[in-house]
PDB file of N, CA and C in Angstrom:
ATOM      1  N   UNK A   1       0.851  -1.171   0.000  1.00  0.00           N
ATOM      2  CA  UNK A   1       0.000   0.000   0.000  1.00  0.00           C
ATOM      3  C   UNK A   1       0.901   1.240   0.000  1.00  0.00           C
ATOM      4  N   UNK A   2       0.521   2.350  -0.856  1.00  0.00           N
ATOM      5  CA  UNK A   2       1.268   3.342  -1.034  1.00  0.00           C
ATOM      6  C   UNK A   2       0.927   4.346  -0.024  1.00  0.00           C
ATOM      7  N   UNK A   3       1.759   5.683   0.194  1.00  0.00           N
ATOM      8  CA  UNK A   3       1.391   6.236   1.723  1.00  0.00           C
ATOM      9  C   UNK A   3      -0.383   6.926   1.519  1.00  0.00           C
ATOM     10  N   UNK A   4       0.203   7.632   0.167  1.00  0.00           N
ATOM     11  CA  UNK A   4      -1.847   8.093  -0.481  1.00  0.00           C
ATOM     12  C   UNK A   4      -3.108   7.222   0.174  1.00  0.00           C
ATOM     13  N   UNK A   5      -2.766   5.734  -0.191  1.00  0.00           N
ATOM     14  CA  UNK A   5      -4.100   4.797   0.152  1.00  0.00           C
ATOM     15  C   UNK A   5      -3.832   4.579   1.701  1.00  0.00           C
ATOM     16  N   UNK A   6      -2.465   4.882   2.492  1.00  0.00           N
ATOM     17  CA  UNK A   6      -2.315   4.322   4.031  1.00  0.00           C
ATOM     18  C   UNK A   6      -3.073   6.198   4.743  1.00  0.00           C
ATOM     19  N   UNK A   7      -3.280   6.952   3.950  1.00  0.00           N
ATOM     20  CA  UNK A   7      -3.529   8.340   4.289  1.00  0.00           C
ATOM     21  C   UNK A   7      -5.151   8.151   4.548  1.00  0.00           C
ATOM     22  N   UNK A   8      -5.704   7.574   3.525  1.00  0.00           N
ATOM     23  CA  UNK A   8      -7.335   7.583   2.944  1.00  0.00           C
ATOM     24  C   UNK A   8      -7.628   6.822   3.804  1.00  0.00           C
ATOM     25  N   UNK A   9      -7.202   5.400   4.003  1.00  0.00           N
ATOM     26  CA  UNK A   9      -7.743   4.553   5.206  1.00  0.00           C
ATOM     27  C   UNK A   9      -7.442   4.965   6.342  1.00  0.00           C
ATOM     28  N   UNK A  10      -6.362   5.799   6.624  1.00  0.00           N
ATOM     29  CA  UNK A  10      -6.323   5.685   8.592  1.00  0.00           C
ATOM     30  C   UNK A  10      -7.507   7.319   8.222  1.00  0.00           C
ATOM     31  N   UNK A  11      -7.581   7.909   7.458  1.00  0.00           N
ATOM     32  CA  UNK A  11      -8.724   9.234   7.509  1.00  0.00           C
ATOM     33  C   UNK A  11     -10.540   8.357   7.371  1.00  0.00           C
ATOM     34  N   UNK A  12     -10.257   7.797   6.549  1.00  0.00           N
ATOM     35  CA  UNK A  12     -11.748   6.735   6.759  1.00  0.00           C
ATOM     36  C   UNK A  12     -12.029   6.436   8.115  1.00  0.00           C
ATOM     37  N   UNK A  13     -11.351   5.712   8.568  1.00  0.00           N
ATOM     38  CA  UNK A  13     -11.407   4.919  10.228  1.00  0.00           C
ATOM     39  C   UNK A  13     -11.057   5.816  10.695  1.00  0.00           C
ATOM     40  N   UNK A  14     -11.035   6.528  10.994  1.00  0.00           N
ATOM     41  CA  UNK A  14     -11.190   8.111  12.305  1.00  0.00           C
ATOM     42  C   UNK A  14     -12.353   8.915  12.167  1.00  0.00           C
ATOM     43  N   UNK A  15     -12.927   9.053  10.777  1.00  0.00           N
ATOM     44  CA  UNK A  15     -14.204   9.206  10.806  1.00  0.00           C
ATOM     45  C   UNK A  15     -15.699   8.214  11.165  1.00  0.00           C
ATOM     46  N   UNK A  16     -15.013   6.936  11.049  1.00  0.00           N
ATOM     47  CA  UNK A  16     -15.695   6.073  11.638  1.00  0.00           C
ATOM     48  C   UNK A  16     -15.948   6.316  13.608  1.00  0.00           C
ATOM     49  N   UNK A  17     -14.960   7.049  14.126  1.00  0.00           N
ATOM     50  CA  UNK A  17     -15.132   7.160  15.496  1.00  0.00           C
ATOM     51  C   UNK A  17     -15.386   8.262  15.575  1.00  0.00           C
ATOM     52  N   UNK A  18     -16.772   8.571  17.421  1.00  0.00           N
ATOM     53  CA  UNK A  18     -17.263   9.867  17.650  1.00  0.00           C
ATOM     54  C   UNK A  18     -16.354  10.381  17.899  1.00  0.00           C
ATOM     55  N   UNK A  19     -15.008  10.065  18.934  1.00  0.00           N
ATOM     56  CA  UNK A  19     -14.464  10.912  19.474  1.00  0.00           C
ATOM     57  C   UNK A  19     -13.099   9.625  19.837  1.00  0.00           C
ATOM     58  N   UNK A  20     -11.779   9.898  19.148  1.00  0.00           N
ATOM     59  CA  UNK A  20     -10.667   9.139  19.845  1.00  0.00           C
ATOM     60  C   UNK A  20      -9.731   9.172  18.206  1.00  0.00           C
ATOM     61  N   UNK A  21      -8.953   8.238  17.875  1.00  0.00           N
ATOM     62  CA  UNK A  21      -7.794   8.629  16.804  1.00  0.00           C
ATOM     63  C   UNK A  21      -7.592   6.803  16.415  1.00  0.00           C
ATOM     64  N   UNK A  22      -7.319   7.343  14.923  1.00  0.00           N
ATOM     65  CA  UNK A  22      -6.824   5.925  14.850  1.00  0.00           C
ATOM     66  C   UNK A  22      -5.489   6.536  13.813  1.00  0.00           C
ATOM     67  N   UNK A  23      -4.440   5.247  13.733  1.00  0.00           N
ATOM     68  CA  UNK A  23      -3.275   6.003  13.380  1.00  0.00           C
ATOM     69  C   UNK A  23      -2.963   4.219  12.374  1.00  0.00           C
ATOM     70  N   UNK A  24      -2.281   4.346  11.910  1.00  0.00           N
ATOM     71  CA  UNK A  24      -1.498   3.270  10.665  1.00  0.00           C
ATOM     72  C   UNK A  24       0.273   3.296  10.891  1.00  0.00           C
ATOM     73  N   UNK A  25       0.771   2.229  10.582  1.00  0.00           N
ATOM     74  CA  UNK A  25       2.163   2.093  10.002  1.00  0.00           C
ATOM     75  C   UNK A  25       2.946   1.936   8.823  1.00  0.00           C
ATOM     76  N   UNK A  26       3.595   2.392   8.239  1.00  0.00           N
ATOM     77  CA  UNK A  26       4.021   1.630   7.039  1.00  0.00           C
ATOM     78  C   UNK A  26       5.769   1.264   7.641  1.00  0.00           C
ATOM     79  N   UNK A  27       6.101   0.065   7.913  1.00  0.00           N
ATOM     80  CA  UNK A  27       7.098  -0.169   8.586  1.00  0.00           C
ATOM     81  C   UNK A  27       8.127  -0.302   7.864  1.00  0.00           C
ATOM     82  N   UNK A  28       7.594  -0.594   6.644  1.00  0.00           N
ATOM     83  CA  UNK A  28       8.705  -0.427   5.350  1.00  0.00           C
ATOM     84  C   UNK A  28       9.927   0.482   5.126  1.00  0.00           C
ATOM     85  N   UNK A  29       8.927   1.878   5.330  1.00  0.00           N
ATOM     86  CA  UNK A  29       9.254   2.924   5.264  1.00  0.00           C
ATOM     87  C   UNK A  29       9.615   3.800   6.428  1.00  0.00           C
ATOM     88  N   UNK A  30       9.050   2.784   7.802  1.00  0.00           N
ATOM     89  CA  UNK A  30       9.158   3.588   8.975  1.00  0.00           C
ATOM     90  C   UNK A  30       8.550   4.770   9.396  1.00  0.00           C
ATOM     91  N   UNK A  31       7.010   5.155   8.830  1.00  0.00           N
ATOM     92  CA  UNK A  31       6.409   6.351   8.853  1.00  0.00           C
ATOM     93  C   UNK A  31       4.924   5.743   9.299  1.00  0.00           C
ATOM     94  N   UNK A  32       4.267   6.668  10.106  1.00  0.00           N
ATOM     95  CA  UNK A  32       3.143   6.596  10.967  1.00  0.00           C
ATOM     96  C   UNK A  32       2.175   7.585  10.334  1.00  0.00           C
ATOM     97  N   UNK A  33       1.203   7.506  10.032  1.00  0.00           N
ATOM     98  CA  UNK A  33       0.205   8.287   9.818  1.00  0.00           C
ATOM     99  C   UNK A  33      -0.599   8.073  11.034  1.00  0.00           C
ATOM    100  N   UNK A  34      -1.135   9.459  11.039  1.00  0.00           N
ATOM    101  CA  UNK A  34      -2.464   9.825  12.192  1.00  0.00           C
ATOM    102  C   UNK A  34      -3.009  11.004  11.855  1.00  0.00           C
ATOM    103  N   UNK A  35      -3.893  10.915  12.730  1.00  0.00           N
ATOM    104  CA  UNK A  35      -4.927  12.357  12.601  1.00  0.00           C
ATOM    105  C   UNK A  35      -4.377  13.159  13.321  1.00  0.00           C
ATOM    106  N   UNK A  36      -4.285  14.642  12.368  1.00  0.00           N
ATOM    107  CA  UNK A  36      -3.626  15.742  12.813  1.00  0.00           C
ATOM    108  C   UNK A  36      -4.779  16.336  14.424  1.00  0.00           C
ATOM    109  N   UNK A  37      -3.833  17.349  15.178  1.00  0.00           N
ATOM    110  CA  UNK A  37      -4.800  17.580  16.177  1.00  0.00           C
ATOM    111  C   UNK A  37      -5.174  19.164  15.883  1.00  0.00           C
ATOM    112  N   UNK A  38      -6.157  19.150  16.220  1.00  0.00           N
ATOM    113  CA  UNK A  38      -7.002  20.746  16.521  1.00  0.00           C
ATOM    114  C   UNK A  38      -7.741  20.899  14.978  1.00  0.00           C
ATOM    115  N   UNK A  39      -8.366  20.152  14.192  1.00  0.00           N
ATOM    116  CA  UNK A  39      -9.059  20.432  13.370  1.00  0.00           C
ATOM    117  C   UNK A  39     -10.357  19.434  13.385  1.00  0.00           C
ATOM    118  N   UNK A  40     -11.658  20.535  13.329  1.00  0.00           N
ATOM    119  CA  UNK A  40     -12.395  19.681  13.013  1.00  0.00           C
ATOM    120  C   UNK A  40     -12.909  18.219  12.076  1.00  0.00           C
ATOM    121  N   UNK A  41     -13.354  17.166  12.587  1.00  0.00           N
ATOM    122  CA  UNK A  41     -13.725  16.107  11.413  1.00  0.00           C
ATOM    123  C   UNK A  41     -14.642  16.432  10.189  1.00  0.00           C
ATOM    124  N   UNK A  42     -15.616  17.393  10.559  1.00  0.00           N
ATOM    125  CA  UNK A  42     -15.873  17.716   8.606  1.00  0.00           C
ATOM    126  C   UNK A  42     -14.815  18.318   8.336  1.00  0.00           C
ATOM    127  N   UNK A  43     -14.162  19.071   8.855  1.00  0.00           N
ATOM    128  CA  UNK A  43     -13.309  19.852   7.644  1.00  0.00           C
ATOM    129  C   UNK A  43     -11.853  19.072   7.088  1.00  0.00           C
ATOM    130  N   UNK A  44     -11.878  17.884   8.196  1.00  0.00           N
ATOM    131  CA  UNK A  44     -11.144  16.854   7.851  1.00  0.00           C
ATOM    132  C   UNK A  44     -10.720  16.225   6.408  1.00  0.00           C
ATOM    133  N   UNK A  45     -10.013  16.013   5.719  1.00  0.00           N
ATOM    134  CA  UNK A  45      -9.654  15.334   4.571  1.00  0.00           C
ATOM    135  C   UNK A  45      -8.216  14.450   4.579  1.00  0.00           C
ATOM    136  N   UNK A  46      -8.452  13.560   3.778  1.00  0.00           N
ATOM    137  CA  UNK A  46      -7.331  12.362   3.227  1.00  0.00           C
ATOM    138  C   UNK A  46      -5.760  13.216   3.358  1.00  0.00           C
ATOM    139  N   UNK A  47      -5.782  13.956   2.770  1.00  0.00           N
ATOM    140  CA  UNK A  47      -4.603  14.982   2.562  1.00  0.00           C
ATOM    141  C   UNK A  47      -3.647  15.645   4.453  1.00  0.00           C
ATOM    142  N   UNK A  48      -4.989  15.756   4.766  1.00  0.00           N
ATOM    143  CA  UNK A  48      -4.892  16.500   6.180  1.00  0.00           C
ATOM    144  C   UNK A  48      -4.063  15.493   7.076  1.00  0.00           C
ATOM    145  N   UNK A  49      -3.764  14.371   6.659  1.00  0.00           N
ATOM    146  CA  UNK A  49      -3.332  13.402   7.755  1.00  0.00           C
ATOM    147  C   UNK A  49      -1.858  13.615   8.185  1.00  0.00           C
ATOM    148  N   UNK A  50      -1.270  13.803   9.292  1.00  0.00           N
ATOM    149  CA  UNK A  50       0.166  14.118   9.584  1.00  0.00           C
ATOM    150  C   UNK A  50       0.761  12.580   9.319  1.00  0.00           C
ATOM    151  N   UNK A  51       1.806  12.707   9.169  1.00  0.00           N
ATOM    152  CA  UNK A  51       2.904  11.524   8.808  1.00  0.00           C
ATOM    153  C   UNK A  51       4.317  12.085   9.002  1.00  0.00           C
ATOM    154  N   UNK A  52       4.924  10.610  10.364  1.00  0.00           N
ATOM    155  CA  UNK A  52       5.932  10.981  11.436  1.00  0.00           C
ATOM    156  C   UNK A  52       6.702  10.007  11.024  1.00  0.00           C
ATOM    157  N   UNK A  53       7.539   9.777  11.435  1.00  0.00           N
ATOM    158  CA  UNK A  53       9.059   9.313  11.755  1.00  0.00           C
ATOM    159  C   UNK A  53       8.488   8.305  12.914  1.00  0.00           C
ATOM    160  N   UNK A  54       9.318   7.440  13.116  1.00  0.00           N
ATOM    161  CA  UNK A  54       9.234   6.754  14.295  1.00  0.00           C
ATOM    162  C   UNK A  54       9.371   7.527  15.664  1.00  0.00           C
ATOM    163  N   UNK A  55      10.013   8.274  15.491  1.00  0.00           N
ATOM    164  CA  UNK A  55      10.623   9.436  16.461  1.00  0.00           C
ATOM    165  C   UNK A  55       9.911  10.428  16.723  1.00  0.00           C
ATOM    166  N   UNK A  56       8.740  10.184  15.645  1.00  0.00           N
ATOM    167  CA  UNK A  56       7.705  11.649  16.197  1.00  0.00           C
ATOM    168  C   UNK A  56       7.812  12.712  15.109  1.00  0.00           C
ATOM    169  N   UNK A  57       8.970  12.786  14.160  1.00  0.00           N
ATOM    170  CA  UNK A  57       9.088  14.090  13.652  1.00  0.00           C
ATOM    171  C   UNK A  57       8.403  14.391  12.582  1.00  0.00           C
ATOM    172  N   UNK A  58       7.408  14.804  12.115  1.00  0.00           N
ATOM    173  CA  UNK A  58       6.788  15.524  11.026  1.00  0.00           C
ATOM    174  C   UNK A  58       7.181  15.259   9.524  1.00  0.00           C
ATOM    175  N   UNK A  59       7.260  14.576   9.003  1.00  0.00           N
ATOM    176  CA  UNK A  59       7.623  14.428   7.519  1.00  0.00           C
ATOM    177  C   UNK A  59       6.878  14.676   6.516  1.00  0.00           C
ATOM    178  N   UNK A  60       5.495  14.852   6.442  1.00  0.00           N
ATOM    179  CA  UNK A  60       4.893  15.313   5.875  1.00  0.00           C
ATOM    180  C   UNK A  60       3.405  16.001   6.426  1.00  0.00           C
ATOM    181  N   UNK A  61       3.197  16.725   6.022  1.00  0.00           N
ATOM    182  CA  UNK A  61       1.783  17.209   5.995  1.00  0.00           C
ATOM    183  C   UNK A  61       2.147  18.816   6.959  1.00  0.00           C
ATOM    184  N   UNK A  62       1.170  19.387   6.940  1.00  0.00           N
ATOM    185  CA  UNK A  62       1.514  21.294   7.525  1.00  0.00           C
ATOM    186  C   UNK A  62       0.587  20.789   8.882  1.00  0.00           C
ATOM    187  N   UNK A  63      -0.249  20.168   8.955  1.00  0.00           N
ATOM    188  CA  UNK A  63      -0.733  19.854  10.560  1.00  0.00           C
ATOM    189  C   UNK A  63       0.038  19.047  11.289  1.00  0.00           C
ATOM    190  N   UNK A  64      -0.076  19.574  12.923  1.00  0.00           N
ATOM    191  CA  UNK A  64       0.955  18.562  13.582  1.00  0.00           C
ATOM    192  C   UNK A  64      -0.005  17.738  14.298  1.00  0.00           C
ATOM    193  N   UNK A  65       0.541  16.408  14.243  1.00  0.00           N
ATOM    194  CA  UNK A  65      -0.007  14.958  14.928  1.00  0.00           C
ATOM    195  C   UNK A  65      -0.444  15.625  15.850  1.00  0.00           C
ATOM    196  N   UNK A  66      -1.667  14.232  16.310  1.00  0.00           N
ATOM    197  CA  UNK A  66      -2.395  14.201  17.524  1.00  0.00           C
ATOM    198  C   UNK A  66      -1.345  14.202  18.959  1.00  0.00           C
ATOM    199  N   UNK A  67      -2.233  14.576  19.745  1.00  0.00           N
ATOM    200  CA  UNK A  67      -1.403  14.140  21.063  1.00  0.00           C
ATOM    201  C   UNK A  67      -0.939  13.026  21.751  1.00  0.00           C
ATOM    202  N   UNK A  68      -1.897  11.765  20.813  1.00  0.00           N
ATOM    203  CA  UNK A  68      -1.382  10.659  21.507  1.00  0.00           C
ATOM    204  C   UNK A  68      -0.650  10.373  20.434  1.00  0.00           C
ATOM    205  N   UNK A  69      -0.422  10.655  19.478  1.00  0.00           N
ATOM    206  CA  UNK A  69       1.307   9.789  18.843  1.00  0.00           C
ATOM    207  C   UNK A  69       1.880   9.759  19.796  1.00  0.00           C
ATOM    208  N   UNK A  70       2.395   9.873  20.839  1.00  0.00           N
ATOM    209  CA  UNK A  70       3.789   8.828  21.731  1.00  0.00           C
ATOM    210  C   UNK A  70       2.700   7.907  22.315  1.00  0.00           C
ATOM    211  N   UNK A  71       2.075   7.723  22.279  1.00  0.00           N
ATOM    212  CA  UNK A  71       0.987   6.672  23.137  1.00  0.00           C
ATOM    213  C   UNK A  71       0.936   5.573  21.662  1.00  0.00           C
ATOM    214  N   UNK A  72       0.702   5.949  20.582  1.00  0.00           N
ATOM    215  CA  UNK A  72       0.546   5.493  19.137  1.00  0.00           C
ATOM    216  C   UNK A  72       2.009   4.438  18.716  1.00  0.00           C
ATOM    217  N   UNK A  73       2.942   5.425  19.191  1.00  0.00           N
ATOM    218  CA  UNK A  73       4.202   4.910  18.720  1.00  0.00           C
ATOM    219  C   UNK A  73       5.150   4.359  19.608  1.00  0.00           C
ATOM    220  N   UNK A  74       5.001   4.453  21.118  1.00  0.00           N
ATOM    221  CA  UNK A  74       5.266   3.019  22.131  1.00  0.00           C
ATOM    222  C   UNK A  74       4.584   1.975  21.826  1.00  0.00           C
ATOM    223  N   UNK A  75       3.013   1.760  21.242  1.00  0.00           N
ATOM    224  CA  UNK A  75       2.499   0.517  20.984  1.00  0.00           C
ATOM    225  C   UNK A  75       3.071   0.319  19.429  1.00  0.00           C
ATOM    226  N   UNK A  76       3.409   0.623  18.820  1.00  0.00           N
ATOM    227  CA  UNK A  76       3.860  -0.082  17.205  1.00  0.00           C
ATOM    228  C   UNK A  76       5.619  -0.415  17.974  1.00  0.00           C
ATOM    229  N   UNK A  77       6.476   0.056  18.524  1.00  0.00           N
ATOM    230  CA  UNK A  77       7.342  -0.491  18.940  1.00  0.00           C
ATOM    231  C   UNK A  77       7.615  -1.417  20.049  1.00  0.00           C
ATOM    232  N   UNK A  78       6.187  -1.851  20.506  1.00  0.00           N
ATOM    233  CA  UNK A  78       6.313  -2.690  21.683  1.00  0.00           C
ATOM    234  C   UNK A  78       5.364  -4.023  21.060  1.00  0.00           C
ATOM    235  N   UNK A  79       4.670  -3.580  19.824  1.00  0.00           N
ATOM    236  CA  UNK A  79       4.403  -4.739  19.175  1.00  0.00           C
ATOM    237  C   UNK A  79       4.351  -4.894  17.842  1.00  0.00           C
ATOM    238  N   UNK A  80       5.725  -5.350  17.315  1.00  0.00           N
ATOM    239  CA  UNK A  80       5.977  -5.299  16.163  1.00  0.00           C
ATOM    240  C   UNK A  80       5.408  -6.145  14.504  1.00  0.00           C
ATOM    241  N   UNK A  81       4.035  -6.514  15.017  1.00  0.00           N
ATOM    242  CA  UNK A  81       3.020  -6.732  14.306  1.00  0.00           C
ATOM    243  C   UNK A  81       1.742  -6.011  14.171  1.00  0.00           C
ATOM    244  N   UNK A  82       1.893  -5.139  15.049  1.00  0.00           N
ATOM    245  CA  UNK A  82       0.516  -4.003  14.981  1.00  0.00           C
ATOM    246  C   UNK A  82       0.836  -3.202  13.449  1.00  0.00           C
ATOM    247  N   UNK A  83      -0.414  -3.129  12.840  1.00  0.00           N
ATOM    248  CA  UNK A  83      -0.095  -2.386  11.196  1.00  0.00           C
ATOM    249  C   UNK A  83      -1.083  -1.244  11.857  1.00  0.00           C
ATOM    250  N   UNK A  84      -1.915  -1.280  12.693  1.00  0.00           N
ATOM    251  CA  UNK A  84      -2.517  -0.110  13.037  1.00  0.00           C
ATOM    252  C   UNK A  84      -3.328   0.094  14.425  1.00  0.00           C
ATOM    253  N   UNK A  85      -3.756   1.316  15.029  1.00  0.00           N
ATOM    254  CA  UNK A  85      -4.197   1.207  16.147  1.00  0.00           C
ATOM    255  C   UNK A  85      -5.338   2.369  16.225  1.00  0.00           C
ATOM    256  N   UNK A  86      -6.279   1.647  17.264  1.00  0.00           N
ATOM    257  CA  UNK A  86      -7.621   2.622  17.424  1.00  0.00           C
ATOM    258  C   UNK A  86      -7.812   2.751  18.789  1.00  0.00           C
ATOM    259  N   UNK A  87      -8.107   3.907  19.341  1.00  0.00           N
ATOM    260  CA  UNK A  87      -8.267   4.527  20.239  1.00  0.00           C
ATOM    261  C   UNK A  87      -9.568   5.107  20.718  1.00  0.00           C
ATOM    262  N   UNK A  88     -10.733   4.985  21.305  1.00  0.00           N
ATOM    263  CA  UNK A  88     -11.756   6.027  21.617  1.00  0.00           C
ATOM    264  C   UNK A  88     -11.731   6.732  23.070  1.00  0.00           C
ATOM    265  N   UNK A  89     -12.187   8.021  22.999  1.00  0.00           N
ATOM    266  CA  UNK A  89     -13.342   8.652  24.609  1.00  0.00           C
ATOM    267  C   UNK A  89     -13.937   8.607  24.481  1.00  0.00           C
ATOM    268  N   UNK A  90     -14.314   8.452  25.711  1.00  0.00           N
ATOM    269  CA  UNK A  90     -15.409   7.764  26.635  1.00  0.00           C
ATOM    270  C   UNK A  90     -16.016   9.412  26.180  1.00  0.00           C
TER     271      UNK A  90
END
C-alpha cells in the first residue's frame, strides 16, 4: 500500500469514530500516519493526515499529529506486528 491509500484509510477509520484517533504504520518505510490535532472532522480530509518518523518528527503534511502519537508509537514499537491502532473517549 502506497502512503496516499495508508492516508485515505487511517482518515476513513477516524471518521468512523465519535471521538478518539486511529493512526497506521508503514514499517517499510518507517512512517506513521495519524490524525492531525485541533481540526475539526468535517473539515477533515485524506490529505490533512500528519505523517511521522518513528521518532515523532513531522515528515509530511503542515498539521501537527495528535497528542497521543507517543501513546501510538510506544504501541507499534512494543508490538511489532501491529499495522494499526484505534483509540476512543469515553
Amino acid at each position: 500500500m502506497n502512503l496516499a491509500e495508508l492516508k485515505k484509510q487511517v482518515y476513513d477509520c477516524n471518521l468512523e469514530l465519535a471521538c478518539g484517533n486511529v493512526s497506521a504504520i508503514d514499517r517499510g518505510n518507517g512512517l506513521v500516519v495519524i490524525k492531525p490535532k485541533g481540526i475539526e472532522y468535517n473539515l477533515l480530509t485524506a490529505d490533512d493526515m500528519a505523517v511521522t518518523d518513528l521518532d515523532g518528527n513531522l515528515v509530511e503534511g503542515s498539521l501537527l499529529p495528535s497528542v497521543d502519537l507517543d501513546i501510538h508509537l510506544e504501541l507499534y514499537k512494543k508490538f511489532p506486528n501491529a499495522g494499526g491502532i484505534a483509540h476512543t473517549h469515553s
